[in-house]
C-alpha atoms as a PDB file:
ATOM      1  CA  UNK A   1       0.000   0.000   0.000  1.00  0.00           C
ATOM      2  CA  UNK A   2       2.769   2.435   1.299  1.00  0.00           C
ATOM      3  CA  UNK A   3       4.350   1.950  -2.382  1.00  0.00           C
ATOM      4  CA  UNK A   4       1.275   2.143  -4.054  1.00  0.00           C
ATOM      5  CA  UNK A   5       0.736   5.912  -2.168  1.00  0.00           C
ATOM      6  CA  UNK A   6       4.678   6.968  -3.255  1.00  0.00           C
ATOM      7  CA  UNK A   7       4.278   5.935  -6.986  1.00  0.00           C
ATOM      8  CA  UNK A   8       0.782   7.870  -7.117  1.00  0.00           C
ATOM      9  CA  UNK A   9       3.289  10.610  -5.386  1.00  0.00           C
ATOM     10  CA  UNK A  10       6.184  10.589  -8.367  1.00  0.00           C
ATOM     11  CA  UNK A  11       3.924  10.070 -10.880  1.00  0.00           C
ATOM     12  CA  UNK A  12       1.652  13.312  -9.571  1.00  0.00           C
ATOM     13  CA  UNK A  13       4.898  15.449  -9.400  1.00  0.00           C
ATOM     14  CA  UNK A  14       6.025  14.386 -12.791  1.00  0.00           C
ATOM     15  CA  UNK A  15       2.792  15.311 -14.097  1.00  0.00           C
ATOM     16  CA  UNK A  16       2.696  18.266 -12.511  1.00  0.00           C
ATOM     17  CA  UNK A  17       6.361  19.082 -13.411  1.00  0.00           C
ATOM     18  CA  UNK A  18       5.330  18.553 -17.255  1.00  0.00           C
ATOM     19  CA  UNK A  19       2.438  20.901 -16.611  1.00  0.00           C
ATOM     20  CA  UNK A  20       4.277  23.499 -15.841  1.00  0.00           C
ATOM     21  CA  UNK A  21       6.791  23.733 -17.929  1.00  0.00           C
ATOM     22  CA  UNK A  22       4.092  23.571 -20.848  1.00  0.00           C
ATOM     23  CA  UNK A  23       2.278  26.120 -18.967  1.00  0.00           C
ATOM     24  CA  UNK A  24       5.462  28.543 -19.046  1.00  0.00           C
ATOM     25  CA  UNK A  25       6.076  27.237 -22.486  1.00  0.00           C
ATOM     26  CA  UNK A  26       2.796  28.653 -23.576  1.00  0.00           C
ATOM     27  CA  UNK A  27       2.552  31.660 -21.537  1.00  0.00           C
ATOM     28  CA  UNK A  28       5.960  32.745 -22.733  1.00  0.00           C
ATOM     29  CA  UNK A  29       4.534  32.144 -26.676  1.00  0.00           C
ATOM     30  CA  UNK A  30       1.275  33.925 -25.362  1.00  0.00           C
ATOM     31  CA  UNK A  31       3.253  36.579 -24.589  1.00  0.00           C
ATOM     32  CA  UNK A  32       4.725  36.559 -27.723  1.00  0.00           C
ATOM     33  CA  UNK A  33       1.567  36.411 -29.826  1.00  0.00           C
ATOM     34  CA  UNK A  34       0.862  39.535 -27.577  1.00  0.00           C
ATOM     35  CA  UNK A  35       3.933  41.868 -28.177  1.00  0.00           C
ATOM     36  CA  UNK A  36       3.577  40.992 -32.081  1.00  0.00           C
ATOM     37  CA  UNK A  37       0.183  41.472 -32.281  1.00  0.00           C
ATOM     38  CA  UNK A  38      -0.003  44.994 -30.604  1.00  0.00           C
ATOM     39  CA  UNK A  39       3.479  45.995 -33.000  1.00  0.00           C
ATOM     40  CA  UNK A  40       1.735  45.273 -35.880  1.00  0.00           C
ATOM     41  CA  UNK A  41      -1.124  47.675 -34.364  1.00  0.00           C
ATOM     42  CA  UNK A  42       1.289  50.496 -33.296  1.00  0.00           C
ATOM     43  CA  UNK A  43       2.929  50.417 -36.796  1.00  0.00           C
ATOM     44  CA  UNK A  44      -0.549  50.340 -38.679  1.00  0.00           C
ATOM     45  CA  UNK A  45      -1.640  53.474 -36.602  1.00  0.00           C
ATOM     46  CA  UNK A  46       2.221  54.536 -37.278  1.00  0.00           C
ATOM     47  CA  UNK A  47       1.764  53.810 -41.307  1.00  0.00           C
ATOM     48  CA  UNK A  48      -2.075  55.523 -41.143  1.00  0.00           C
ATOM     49  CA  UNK A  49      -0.850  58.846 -39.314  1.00  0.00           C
ATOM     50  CA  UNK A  50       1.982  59.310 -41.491  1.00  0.00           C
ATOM     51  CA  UNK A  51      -0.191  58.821 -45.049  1.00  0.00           C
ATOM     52  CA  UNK A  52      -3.213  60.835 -43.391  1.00  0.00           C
ATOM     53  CA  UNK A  53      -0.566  63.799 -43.014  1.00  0.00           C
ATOM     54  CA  UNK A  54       0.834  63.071 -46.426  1.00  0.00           C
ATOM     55  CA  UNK A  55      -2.561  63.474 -48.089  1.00  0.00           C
ATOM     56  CA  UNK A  56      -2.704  67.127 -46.076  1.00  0.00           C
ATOM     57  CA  UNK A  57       0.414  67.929 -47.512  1.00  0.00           C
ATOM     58  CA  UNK A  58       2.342  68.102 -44.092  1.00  0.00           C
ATOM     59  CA  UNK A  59       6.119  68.441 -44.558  1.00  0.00           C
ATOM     60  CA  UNK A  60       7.117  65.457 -45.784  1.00  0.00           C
ATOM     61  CA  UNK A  61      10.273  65.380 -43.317  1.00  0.00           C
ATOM     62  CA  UNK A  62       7.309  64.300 -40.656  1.00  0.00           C
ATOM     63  CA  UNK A  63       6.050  61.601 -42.638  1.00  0.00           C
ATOM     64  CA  UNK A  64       8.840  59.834 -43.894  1.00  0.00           C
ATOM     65  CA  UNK A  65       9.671  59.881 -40.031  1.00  0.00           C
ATOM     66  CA  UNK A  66       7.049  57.867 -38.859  1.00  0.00           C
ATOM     67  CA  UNK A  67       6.779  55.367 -41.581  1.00  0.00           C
ATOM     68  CA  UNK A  68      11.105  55.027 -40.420  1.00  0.00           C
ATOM     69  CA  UNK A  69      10.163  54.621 -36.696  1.00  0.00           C
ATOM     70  CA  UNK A  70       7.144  51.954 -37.385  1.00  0.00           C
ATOM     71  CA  UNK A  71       9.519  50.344 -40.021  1.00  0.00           C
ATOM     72  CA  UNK A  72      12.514  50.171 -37.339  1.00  0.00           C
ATOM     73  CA  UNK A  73      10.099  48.551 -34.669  1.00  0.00           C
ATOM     74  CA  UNK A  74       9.293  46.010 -36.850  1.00  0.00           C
ATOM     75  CA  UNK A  75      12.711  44.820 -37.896  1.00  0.00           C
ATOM     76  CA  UNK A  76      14.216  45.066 -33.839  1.00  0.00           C
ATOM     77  CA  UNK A  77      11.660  42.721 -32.798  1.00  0.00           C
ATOM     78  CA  UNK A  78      12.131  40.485 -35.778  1.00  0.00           C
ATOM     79  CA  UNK A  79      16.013  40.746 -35.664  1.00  0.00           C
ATOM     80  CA  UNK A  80      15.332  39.413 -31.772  1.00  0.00           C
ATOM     81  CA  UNK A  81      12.936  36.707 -32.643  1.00  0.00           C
ATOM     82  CA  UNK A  82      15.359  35.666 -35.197  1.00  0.00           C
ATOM     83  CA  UNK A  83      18.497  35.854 -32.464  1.00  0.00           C
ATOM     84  CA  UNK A  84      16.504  33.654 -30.592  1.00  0.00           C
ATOM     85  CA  UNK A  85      16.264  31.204 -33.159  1.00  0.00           C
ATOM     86  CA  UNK A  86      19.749  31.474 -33.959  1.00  0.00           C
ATOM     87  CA  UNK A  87      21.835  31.932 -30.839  1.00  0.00           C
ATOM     88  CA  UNK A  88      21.786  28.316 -29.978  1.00  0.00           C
ATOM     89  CA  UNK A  89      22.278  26.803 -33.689  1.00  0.00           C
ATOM     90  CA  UNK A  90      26.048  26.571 -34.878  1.00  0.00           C
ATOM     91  CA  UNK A  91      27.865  29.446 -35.679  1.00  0.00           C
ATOM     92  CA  UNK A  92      27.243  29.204 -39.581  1.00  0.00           C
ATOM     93  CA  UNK A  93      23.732  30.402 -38.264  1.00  0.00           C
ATOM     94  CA  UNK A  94      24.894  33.354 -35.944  1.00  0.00           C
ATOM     95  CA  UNK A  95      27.371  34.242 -38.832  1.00  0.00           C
ATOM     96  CA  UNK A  96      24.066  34.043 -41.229  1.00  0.00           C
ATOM     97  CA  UNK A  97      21.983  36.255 -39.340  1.00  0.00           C
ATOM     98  CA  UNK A  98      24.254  39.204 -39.017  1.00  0.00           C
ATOM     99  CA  UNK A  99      24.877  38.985 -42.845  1.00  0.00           C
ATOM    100  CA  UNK A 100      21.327  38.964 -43.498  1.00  0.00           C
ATOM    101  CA  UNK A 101      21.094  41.827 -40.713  1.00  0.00           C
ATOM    102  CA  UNK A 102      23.653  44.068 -42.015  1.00  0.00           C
ATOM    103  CA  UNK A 103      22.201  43.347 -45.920  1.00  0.00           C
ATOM    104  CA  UNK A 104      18.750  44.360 -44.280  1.00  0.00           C
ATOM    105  CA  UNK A 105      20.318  47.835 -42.527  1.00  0.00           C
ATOM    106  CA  UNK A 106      21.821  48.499 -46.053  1.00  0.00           C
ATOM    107  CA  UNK A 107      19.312  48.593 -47.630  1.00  0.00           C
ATOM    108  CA  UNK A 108      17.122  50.960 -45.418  1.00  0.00           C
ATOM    109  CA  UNK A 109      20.256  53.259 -45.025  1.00  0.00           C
ATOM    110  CA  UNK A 110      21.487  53.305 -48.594  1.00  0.00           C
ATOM    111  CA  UNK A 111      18.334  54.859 -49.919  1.00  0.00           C
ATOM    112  CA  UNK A 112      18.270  57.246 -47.548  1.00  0.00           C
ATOM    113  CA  UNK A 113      22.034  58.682 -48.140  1.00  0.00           C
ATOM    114  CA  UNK A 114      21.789  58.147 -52.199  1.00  0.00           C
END
């Protein structure tokens, strides 16, 4: 009986154990889901504002401005995601992702100064 009562025991804390750890699991991807989903909203309003005030004819210095800002929100949280993805992959990976980061910050820079 005793051993009966301990293996109910181990197996209740290994279920339990799992349980968590999926609940953290999907809190932290809730989370996630969150944080993009609310970007994507701050950059729509971002992108709306700035054609709105384009349409007035409001100095296009302003404009350009906010469509930059919502534009460089968007690529630091996917250069994160993507670091997350990468940072515990071999370093071909790591090596990858700051090419295709650099290539990325190029080409939003190189129009600009041109």
């Amino acid at each position: 009986m005793a051993e009966t009562k301990s293996k109910s025991t181990s197996s209740s804390k290994s279920s339990s154990s799992k349980s968590t750890t999926k609940t953290k699991r999907t809190r932290t991807v809730w989370g996630l889901n969150k944080i993009s989903f609310w970007t994507i909203g701050a950059m729509a309003i971002l992108y709306l504002v700035a054609s709105i005030l384009a349409l007035c004819g409001v100095n296009l210095k302003i404009v350009q401005a906010l469509q930059g800002f919502a534009t460089a929100i968007a690529i630091c949280i996917v250069a994160y995601l993507a670091w997350k993805y990468v940072r515990s992959k071999q370093a071909v990976w790591k090596v990858l992702y700051f090419v295709l980061l650099l290539v990325v910050l190029l080409g939003i820079i190189l129009p600009l100064v041109v």
